[in-house]
N, C-alpha and C. Protein backbone atom coordinates (compact mmCIF):
# COMPACT_ATOMS: atom_id res chain seq x y z
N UNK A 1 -115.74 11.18 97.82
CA UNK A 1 -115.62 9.75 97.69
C UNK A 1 -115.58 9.36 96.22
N UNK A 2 -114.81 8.31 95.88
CA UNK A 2 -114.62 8.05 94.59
C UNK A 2 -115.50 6.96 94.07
N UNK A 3 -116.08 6.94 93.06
CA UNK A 3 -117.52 6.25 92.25
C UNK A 3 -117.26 4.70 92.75
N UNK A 4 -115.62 4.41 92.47
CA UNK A 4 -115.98 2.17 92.46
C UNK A 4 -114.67 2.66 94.03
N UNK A 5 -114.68 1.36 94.37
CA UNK A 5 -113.61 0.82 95.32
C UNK A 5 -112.37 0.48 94.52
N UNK A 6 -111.65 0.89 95.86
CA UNK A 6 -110.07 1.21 94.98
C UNK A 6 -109.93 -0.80 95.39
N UNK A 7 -110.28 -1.15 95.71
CA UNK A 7 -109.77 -2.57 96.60
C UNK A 7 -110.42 -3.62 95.49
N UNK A 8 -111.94 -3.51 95.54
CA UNK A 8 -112.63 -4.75 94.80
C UNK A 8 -113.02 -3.88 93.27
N UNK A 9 -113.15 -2.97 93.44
CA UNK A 9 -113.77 -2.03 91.84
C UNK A 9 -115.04 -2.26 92.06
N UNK A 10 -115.76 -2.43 93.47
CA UNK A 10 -117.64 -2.27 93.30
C UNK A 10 -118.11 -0.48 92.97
N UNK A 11 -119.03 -0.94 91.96
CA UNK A 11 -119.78 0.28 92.15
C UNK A 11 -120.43 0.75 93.32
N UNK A 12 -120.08 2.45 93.75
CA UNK A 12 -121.10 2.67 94.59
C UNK A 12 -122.64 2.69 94.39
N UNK A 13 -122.38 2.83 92.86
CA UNK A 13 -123.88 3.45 92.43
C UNK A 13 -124.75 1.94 91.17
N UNK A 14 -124.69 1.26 92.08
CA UNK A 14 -125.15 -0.36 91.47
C UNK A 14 -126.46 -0.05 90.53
N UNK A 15 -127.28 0.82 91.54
CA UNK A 15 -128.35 0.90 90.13
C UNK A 15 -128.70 2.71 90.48
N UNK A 16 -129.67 3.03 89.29
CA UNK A 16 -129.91 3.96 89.42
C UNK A 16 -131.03 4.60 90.13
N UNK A 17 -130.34 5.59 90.95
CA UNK A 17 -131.12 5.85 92.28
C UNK A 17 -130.57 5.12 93.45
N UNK A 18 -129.30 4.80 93.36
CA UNK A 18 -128.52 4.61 94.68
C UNK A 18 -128.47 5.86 95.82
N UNK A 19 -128.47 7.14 95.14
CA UNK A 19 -128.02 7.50 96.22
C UNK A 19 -129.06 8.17 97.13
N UNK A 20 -129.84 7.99 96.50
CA UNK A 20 -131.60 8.46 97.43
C UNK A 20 -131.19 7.67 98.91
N UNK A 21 -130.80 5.86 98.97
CA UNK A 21 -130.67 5.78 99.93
C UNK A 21 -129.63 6.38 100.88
N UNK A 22 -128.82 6.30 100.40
CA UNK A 22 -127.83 6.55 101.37
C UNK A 22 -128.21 8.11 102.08
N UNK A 23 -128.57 9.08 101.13
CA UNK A 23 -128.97 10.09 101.81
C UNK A 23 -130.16 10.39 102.58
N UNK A 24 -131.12 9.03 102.14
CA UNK A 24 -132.02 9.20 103.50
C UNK A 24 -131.53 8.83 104.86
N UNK A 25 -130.81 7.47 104.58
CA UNK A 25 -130.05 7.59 105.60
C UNK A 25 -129.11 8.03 106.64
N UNK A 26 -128.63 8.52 106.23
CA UNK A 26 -127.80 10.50 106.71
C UNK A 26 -129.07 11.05 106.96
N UNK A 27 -130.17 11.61 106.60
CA UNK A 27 -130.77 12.05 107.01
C UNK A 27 -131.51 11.70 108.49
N UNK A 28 -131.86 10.23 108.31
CA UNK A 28 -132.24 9.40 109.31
C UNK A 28 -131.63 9.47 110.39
N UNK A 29 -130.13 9.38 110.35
CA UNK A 29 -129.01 9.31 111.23
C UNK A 29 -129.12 10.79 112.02
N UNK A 30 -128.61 11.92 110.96
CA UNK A 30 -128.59 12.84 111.64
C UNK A 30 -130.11 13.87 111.91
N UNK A 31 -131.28 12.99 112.29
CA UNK A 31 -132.25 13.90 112.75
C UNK A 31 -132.27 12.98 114.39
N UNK A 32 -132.04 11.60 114.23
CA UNK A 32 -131.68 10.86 115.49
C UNK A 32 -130.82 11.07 116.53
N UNK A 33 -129.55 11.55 116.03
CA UNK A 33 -128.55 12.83 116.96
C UNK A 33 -129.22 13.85 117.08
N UNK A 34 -129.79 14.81 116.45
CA UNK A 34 -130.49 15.53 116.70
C UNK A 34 -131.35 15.21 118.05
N UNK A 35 -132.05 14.86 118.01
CA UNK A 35 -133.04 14.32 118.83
C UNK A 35 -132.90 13.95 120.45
N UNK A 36 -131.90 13.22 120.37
CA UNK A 36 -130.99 12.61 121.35
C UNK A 36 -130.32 13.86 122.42
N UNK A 37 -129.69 14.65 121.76
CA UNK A 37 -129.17 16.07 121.65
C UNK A 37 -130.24 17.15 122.56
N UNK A 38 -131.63 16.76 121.77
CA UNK A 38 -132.17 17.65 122.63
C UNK A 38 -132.76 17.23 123.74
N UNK A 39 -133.09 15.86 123.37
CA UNK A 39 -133.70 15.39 124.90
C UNK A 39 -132.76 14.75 126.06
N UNK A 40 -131.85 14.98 125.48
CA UNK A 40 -130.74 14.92 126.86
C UNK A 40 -130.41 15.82 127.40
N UNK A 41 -130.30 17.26 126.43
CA UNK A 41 -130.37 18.26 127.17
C UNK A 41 -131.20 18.69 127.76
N UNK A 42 -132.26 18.81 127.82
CA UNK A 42 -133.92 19.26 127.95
C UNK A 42 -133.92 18.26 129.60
N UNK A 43 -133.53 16.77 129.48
CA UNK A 43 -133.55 15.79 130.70
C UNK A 43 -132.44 16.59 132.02
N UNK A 44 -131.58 17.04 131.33
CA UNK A 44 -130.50 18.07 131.92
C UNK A 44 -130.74 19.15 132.94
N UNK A 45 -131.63 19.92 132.15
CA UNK A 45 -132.25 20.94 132.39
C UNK A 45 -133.31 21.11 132.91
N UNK A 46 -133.99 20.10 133.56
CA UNK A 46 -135.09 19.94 133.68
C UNK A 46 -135.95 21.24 134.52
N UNK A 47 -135.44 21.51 135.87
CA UNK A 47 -136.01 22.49 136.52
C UNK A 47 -136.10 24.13 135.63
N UNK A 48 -135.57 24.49 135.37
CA UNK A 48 -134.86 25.48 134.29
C UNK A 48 -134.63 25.74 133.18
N UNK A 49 -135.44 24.96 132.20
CA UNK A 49 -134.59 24.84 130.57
C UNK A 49 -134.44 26.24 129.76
N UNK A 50 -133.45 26.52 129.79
CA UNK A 50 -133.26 27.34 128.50
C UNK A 50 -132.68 26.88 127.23
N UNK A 51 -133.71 27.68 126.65
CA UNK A 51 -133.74 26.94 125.09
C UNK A 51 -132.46 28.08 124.15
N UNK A 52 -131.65 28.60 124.90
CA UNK A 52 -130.77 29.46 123.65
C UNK A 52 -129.45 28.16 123.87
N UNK A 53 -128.69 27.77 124.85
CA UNK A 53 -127.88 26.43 124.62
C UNK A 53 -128.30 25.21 124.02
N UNK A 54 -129.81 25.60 124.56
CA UNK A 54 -130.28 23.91 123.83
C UNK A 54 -130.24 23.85 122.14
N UNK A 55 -130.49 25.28 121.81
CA UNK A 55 -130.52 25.58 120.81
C UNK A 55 -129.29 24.94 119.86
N UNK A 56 -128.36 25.56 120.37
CA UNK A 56 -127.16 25.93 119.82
C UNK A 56 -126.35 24.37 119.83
N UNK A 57 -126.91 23.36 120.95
CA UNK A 57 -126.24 22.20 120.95
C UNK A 57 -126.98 21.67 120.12
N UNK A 58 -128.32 21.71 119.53
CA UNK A 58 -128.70 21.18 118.50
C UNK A 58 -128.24 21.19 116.54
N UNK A 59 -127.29 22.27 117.15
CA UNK A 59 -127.48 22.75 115.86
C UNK A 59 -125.87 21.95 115.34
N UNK A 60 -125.43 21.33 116.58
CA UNK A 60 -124.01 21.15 115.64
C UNK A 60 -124.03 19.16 115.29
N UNK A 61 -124.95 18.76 115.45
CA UNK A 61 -125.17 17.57 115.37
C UNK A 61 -126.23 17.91 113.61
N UNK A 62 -127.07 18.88 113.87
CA UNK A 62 -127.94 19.32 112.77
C UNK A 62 -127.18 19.66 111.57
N UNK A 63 -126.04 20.72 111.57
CA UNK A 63 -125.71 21.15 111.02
C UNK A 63 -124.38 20.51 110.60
N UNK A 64 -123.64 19.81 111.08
CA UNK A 64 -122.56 19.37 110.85
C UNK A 64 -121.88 17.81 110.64
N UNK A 65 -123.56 17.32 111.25
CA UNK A 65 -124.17 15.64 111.21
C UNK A 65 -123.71 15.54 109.69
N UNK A 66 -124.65 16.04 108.93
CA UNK A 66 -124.82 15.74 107.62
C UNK A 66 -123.40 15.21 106.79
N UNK A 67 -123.05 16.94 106.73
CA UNK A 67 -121.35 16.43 106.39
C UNK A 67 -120.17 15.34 106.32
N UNK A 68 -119.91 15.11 108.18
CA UNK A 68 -119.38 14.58 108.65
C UNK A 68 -119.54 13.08 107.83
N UNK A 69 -120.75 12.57 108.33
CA UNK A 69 -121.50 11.61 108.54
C UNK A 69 -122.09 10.70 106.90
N UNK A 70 -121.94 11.28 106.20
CA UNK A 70 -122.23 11.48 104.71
C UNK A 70 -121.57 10.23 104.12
N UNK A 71 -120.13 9.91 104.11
CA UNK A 71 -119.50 9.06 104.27
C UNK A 71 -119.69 7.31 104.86
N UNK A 72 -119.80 7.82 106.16
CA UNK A 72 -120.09 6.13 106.46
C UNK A 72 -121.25 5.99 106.11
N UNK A 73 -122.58 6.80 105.95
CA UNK A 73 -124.14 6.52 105.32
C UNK A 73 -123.61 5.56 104.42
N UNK A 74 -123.16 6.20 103.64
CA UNK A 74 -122.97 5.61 102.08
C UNK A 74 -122.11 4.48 101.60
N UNK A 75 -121.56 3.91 102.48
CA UNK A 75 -120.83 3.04 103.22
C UNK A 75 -121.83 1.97 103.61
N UNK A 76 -122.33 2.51 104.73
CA UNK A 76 -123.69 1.37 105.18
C UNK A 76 -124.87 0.91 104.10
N UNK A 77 -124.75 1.98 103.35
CA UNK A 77 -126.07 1.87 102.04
C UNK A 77 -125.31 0.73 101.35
N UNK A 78 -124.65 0.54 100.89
CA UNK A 78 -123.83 -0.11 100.02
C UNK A 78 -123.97 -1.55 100.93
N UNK A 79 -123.76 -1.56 102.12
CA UNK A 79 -123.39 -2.65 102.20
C UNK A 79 -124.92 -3.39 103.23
N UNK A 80 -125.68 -2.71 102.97
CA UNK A 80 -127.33 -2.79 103.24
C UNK A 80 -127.90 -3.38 101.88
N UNK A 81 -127.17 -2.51 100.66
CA UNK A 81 -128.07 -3.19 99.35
C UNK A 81 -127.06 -4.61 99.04
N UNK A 82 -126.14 -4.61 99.65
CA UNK A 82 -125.60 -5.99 98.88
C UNK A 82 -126.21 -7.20 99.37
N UNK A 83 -126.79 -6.62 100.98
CA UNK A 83 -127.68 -7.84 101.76
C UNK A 83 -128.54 -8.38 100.32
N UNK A 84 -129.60 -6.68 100.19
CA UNK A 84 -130.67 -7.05 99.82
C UNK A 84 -130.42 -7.53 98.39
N UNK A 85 -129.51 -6.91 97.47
CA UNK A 85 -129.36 -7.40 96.40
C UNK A 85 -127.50 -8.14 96.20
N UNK A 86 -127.63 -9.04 96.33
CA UNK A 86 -126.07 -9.97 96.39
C UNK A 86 -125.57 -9.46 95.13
N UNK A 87 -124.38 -9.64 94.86
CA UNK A 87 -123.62 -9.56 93.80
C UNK A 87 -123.84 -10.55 93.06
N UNK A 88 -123.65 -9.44 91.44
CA UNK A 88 -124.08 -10.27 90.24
C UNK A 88 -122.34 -10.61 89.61
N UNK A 89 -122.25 -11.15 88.57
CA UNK A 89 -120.90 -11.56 87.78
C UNK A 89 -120.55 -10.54 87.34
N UNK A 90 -119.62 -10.08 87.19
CA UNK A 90 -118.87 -8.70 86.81
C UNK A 90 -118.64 -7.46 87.39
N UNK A 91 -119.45 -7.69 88.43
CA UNK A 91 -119.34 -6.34 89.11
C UNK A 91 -118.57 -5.75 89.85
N UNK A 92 -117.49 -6.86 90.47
CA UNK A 92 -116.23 -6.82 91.36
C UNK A 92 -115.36 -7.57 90.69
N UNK A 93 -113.83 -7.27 91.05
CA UNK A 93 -112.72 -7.54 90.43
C UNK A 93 -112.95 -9.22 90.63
N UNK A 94 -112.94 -10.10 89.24
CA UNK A 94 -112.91 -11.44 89.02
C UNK A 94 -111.88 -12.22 90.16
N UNK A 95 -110.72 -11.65 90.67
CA UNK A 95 -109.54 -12.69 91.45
C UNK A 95 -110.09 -12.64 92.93
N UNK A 96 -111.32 -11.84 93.39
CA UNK A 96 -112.17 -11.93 94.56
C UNK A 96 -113.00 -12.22 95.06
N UNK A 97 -114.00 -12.88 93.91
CA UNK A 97 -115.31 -13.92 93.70
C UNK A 97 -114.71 -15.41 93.28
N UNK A 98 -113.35 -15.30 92.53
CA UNK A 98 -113.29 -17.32 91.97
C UNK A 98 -114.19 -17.25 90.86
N UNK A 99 -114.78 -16.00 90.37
CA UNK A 99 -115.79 -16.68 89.12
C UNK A 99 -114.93 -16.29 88.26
């Protein structure tokens, strides 16, 4: 992913230590698939569970969550801190604010 927006020119990285959130959030995200993953399978399985599929279906939400998923986090972070912190003057292309 590239540092500003090709569209408005926002920084992704508004202050320092942006990206702690976003990657907790990926983290957040993908331990919640995780989770989901196993207790649906486990609900599945109920009489019987074997844990070498359960295993293995955990692992691609675990293992491949992150990656995938990395992207829209950081996406949502961004547009989570603009709630919390609105845009200041300069920070986006002037012909898209009117200031």
């Amino acid at each position: 992913m590239t540092d500003r927006c090709p569209t408005c020119d926002l920084g992704f990285n508004r202050i320092e230590g942006q990206q702690i959130g976003y990657i907790g959030l990926n983290t957040m995200v993908c331990f919640a698939l995780t989770f989901i993953v196993l207790l649906v399978g486990t609900i599945m399985m109920v009489p019987d569970i074997r844990t070498g599929p359960l295993l293995v279906a955990a692992l691609v939400p675990a293992g491949i969550g992150p990656i995938l998923l990395l992207p829209s986090c950081r996406l949502a972070w961004i547009a989570i801190d603009l709630i919390m912190r609105p845009l200041r003057t300069g920070e986006v292309d002037p012909r898209l604010t009117g200031r």
